[in-house]
Protein backbone atom coordinates (compact mmCIF):
# COMPACT_ATOMS: atom_id res chain seq x y z
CA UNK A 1 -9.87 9.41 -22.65
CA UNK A 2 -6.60 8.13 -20.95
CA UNK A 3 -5.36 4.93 -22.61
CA UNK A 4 -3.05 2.40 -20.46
CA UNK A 5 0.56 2.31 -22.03
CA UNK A 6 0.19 -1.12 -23.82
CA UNK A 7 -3.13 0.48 -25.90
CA UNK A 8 -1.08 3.95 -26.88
CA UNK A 9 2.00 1.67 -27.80
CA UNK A 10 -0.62 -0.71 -30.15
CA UNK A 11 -1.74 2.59 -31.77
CA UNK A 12 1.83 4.26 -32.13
CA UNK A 13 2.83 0.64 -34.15
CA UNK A 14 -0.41 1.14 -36.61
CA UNK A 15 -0.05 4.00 -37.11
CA UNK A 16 4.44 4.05 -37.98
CA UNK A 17 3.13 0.51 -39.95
CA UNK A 18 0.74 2.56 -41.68
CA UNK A 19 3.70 5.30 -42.28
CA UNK A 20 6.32 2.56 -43.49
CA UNK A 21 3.34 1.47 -46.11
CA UNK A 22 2.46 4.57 -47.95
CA UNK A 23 6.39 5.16 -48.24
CA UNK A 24 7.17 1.69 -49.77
CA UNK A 25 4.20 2.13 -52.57
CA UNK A 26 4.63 5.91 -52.92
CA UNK A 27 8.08 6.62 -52.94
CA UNK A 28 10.40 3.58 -53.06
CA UNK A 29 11.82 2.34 -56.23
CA UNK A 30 12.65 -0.94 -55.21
CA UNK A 31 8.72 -2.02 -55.97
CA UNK A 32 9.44 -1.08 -59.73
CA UNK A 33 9.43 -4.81 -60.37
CA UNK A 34 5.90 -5.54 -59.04
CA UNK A 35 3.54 -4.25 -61.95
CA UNK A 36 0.72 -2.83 -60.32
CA UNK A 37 -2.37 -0.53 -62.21
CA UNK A 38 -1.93 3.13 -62.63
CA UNK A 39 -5.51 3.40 -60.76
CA UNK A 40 -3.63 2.06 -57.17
CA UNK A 41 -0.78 5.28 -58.08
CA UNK A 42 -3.48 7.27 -58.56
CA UNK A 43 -5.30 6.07 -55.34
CA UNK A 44 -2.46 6.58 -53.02
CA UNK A 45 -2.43 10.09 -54.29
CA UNK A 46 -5.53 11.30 -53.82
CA UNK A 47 -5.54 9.38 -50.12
CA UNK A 48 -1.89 11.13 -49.14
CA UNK A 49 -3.90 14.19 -50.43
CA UNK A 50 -6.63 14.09 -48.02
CA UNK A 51 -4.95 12.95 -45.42
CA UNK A 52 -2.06 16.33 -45.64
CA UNK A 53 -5.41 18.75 -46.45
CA UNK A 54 -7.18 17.19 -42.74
CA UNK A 55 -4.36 16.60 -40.44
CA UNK A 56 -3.49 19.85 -39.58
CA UNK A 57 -7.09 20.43 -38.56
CA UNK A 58 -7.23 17.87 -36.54
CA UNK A 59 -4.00 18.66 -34.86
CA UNK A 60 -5.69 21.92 -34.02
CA UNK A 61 -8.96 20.23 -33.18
CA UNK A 62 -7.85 17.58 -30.74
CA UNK A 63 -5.50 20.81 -29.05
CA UNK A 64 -8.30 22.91 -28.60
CA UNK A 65 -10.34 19.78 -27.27
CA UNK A 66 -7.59 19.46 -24.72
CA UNK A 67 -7.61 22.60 -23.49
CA UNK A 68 -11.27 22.45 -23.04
CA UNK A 69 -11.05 19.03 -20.69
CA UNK A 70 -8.12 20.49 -18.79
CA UNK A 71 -8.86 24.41 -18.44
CA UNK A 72 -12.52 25.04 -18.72
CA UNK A 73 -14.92 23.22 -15.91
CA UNK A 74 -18.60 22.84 -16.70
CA UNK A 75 -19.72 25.41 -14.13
CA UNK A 76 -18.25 28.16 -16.72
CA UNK A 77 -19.97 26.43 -19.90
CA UNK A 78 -23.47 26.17 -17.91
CA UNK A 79 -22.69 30.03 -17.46
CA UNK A 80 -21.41 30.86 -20.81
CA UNK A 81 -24.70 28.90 -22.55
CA UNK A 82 -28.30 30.31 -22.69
CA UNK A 83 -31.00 28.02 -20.58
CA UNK A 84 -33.17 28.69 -23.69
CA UNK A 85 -32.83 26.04 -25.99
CA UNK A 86 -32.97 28.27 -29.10
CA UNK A 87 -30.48 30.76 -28.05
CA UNK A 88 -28.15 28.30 -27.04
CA UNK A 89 -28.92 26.89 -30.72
CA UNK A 90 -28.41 30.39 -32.27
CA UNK A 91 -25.15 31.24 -30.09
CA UNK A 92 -23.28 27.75 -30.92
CA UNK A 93 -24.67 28.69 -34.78
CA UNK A 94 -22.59 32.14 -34.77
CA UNK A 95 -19.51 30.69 -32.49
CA UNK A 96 -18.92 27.84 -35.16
CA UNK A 97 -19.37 30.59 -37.47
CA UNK A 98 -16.21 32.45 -36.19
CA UNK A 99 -14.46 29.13 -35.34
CA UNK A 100 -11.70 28.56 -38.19
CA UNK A 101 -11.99 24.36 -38.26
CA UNK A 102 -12.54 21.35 -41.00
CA UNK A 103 -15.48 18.97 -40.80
CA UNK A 104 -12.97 16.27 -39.15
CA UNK A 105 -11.55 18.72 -37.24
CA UNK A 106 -14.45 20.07 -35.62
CA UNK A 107 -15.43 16.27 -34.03
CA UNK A 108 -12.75 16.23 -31.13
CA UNK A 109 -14.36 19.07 -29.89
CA UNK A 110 -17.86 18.55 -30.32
CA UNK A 111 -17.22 15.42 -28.34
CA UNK A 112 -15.03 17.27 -26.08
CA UNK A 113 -17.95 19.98 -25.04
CA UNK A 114 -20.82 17.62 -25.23
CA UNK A 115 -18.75 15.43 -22.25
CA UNK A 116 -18.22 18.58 -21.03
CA UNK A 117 -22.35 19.21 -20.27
CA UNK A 118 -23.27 21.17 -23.43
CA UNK A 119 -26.27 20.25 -24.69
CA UNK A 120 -26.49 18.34 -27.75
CA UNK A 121 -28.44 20.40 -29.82
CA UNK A 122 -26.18 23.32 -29.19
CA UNK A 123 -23.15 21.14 -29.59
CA UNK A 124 -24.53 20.15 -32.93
CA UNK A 125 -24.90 23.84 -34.23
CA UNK A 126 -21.21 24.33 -33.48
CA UNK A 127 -20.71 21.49 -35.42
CA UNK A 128 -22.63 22.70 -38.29
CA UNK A 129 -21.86 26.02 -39.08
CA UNK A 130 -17.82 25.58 -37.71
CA UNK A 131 -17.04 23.94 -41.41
CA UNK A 132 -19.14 25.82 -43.38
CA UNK A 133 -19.10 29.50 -42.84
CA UNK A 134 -15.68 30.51 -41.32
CA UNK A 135 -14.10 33.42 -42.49
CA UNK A 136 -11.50 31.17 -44.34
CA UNK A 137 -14.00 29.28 -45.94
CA UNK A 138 -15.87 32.32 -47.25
CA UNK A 139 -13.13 34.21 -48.50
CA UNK A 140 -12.11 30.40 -50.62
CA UNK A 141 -15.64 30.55 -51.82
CA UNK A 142 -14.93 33.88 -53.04
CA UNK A 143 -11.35 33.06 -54.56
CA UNK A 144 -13.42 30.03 -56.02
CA UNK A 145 -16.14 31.77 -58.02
CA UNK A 146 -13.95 34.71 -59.45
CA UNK A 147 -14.04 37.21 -57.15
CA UNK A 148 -17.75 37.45 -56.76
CA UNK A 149 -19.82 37.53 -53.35
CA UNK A 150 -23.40 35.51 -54.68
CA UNK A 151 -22.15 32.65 -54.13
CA UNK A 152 -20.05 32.88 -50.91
CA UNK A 153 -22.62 35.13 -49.39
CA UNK A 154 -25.51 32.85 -50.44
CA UNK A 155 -23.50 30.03 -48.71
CA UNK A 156 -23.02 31.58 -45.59
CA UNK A 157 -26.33 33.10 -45.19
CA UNK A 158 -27.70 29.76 -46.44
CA UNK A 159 -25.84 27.40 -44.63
CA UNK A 160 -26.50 29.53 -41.04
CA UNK A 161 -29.99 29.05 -41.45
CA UNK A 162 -29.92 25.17 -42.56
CA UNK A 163 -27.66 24.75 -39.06
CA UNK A 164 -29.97 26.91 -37.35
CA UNK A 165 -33.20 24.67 -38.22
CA UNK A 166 -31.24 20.91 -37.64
CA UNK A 167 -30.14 22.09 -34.10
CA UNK A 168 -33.49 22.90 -33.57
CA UNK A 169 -34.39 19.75 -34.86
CA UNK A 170 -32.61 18.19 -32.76
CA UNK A 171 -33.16 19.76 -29.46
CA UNK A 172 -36.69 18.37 -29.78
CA UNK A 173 -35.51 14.71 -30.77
CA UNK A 174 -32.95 14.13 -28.47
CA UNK A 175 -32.08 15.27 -24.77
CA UNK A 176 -29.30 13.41 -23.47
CA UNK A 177 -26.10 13.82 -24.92
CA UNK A 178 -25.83 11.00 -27.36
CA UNK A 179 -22.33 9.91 -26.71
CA UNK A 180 -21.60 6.45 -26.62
CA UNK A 181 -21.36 4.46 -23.14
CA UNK A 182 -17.54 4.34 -23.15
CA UNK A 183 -16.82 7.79 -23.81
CA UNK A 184 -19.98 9.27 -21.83
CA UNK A 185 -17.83 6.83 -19.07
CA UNK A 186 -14.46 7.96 -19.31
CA UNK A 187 -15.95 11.58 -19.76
CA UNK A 188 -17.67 11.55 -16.35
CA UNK A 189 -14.02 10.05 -14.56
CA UNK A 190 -11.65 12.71 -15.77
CA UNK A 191 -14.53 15.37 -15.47
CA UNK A 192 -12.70 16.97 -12.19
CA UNK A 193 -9.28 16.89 -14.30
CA UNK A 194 -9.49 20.54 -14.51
CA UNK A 195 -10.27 21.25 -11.42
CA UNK A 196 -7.91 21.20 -8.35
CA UNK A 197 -4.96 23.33 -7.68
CA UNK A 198 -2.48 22.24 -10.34
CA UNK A 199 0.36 24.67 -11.70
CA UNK A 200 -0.01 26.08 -15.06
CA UNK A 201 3.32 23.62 -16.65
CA UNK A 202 0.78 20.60 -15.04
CA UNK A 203 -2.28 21.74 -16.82
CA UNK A 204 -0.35 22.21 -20.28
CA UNK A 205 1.34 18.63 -19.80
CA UNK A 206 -2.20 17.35 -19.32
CA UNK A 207 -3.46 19.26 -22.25
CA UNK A 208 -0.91 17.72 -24.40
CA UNK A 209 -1.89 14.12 -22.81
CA UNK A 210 -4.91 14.58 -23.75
CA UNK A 211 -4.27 15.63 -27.25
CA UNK A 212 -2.12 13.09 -28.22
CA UNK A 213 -4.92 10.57 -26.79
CA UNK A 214 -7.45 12.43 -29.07
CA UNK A 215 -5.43 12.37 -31.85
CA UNK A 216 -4.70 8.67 -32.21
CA UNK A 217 -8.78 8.45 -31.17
CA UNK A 218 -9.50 10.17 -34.41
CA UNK A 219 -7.01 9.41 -36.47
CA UNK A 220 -7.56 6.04 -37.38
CA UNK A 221 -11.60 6.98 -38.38
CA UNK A 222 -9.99 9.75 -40.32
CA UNK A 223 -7.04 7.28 -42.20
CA UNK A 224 -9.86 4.71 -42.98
CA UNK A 225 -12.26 7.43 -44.35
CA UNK A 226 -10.08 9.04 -46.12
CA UNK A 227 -9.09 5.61 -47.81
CA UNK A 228 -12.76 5.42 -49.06
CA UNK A 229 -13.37 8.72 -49.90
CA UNK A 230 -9.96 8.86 -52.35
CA UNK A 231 -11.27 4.80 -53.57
CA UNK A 232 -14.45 6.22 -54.26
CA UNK A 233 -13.15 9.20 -56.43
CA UNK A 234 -10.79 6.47 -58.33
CA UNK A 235 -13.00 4.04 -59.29
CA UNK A 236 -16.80 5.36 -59.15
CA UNK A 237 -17.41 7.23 -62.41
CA UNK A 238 -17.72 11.39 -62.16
CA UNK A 239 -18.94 10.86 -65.79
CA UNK A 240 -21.90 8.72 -64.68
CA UNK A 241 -23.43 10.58 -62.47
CA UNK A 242 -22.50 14.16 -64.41
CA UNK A 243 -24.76 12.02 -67.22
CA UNK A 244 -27.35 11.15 -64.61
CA UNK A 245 -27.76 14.69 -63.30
CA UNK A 246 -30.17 16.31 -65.82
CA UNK A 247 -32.81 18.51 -64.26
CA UNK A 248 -32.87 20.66 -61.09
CA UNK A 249 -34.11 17.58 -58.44
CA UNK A 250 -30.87 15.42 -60.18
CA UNK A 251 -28.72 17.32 -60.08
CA UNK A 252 -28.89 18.73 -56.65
CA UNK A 253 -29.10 14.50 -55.78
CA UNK A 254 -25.80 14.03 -57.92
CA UNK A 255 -24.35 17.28 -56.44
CA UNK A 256 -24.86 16.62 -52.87
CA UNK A 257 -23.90 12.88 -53.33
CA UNK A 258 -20.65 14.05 -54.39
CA UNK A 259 -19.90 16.25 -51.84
CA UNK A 260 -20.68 13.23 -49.51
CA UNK A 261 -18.83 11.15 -51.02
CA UNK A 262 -15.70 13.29 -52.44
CA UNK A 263 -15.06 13.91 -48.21
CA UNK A 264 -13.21 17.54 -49.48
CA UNK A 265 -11.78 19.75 -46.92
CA UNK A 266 -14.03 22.83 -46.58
CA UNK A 267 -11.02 25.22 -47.09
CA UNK A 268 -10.92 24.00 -50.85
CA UNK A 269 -14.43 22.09 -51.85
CA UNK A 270 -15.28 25.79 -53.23
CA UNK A 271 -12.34 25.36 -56.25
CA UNK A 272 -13.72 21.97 -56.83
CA UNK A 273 -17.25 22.83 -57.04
CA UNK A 274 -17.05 25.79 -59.32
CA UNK A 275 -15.68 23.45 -61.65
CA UNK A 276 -18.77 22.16 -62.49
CA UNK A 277 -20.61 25.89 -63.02
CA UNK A 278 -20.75 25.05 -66.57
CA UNK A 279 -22.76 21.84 -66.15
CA UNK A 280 -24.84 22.17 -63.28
CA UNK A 281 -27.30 24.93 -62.18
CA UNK A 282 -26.36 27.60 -59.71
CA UNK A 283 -28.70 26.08 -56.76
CA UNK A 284 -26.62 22.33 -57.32
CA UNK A 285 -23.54 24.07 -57.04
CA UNK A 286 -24.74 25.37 -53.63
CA UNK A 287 -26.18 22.39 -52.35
CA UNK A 288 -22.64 20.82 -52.77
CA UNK A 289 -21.25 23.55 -50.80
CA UNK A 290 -23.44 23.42 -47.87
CA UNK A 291 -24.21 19.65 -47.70
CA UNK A 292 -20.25 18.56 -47.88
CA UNK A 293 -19.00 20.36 -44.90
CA UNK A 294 -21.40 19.55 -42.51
CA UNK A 295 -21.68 16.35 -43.64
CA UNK A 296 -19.77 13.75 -45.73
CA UNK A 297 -17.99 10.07 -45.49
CA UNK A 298 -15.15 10.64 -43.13
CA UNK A 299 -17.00 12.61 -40.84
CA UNK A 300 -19.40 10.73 -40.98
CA UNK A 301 -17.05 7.83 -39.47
CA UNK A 302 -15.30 10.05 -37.05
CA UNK A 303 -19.11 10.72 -35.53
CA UNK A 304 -19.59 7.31 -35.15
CA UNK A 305 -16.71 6.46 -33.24
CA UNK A 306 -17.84 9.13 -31.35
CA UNK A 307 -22.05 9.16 -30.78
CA UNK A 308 -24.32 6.50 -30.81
CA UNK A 309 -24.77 4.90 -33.89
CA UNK A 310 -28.59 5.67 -34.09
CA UNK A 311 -28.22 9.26 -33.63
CA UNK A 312 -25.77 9.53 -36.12
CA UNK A 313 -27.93 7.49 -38.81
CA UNK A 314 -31.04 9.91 -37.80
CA UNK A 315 -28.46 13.28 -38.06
CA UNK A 316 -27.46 12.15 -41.52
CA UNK A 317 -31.12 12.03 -42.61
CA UNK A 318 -32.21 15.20 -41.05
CA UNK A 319 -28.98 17.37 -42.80
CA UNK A 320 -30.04 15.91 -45.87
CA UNK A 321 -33.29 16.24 -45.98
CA UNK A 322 -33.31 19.95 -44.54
CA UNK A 323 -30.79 20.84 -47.03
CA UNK A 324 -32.60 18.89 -49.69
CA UNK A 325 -35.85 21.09 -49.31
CA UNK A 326 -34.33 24.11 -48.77
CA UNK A 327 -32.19 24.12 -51.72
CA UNK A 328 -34.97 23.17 -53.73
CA UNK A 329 -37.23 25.96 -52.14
CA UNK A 330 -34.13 28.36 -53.15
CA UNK A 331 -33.49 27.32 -56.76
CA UNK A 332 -36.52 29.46 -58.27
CA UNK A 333 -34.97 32.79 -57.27
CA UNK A 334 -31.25 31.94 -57.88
């Protein structure tokens, strides 16, 4: 989406205000007067944290989503997608499976193909299984749980079926693409931007364009998510709902709750959740895995900003609900 000059130059002054504002309370001494709670230190932290672990993602993300607009028309994704609604479902499944990207990451381009005539449901298995089950993440999941393969194996086989089932889900819910009104607009205006007989340095500087326009577009969701996500892990109690996580149903509730809330990079939930091997069954443990990347609070933001806000609401319900029942169906033979 191609912002006028005055728009980019509002974002560029949020964003270096927002800059100049994490130095001042992070790093400058000359606050050392102003008494303020250990809590707010701790806070800032965690936010700066989240922020480092999802930026370069979404550098990568809103790249790749440029070079989709600019270089790849929708004749060639009509020809690259099966008419069949459930291979397309299964083919987006096993390319987001290959596709080395982070929950927030992944959105640009979701957005990016869906404007670009992929259907939704296809879209969404991308979407899914992108996070979850890329080589990186698997081979974390194995670092995580001491070099063993149950787990990471049991969350990629796991989490590829869950995907495969809410992408079918969805093709039958919804048929149009679900973006909202203003970027389904935009989308349709630029959609001949990759056409025409531009030179290869014209294409790039558009890609970059492009980018840059993404990247502002997401950013902000992802600043004021993150913000949550690190207030929520500050002041909500990890205690409380440890101590209200007794039994396999509440603990796979407490489990995937955290992983919602927590917002963790995929790359490194896996160190976070084998922390709590020794107080929750294996089955929570994996519901925590699965549920958080394709899932949680700062995506879920990013997707609003994105798709309509009903859609979104009804997506949330169906991943948690499918991986609700299906982690409770598993948790008898793990």
């Amino acid at each position: 989406m191609k912002k006028s000059l005055p728009s980019l130059i509002i974002d560029s002054a949020i964003l270096l205000l927002f800059i100049m504002v994490v130095y001042v309370f992070a790093f400058s001494d000359s606050l050392s007067i102003i008494e303020l709670p250990d809590s707010f230190y701790h806070l800032n932290t965690i936010f700066l944290s989240i922020l480092i672990e999802a930026l370069p993602f979404v550098l990568i993300g809103v790249i790749i989503a440029g070079i989709i607009q600019i270089f790849i028309t929708e004749d060639q994704l009509k020809k690259w997608i099966p008419k069949n609604k459930y291979a397309a479902v299964f083919m987006s499944c096993v390319v987001g499976g290959l596709f080395p990207a982070c929950e927030c990451g992944i959105v640009p381009i979701v957005r990016r193909l869906i404007s670009k005539g992929v259907p939704i449901y296809a879209g969404i298995g991308f979407l899914l299984t992108g996070p979850l089950i890329n080589p990186i993440v698997i081979f974390s999941t194995y670092m995580a749980f001491g070099n063993d393969w149950q787990i990471a194996l049991l969350r990629m086989g796991l989490g590829f079926l869950i995907a495969l089932v809410i992408g079918i889900l969805i093709s039958f819910l919804f048929q149009s693409n679900q973006l909202k009104t203003s970027v389904a607009t935009v989308s349709s205006c630029q959609a001949d931007s990759g056409s025409g007989s531009q030179s290869f340095l014209d294409k790039v500087g558009k890609t970059l364009v492009h980018a840059v326009d993404e990247f502002f577009d997401m950013g902000k969701y992802l600043i004021i998510g993150a913000f949550l996500a690190s207030f929520v892990q500050v002041y909500v109690s990890t205690n409380l709902l440890v101590s209200i996580g007794e039994g396999h149903v509440a603990s796979l509730v407490v489990m995937m709750g955290l992983a919602y809330l927590l917002s963790l990079c995929s790359e490194a939930d896996a160190f976070i959740g084998a922390s709590f091997s020794n107080i929750f069954p294996q089955a929570s443990i994996l519901g925590f895995l699965i549920y958080g990347p394709m899932i949680d609070l700062k995506n879920t933001l990013m997707m609003l900003s994105v798709f309509k806000t009903r859609f979104v609401l009804i997506f949330v319900v169906i991943v948690t609900v499918t991986v609700f029942i299906m982690i409770s169906l598993l948790q008898g033979f793990i």
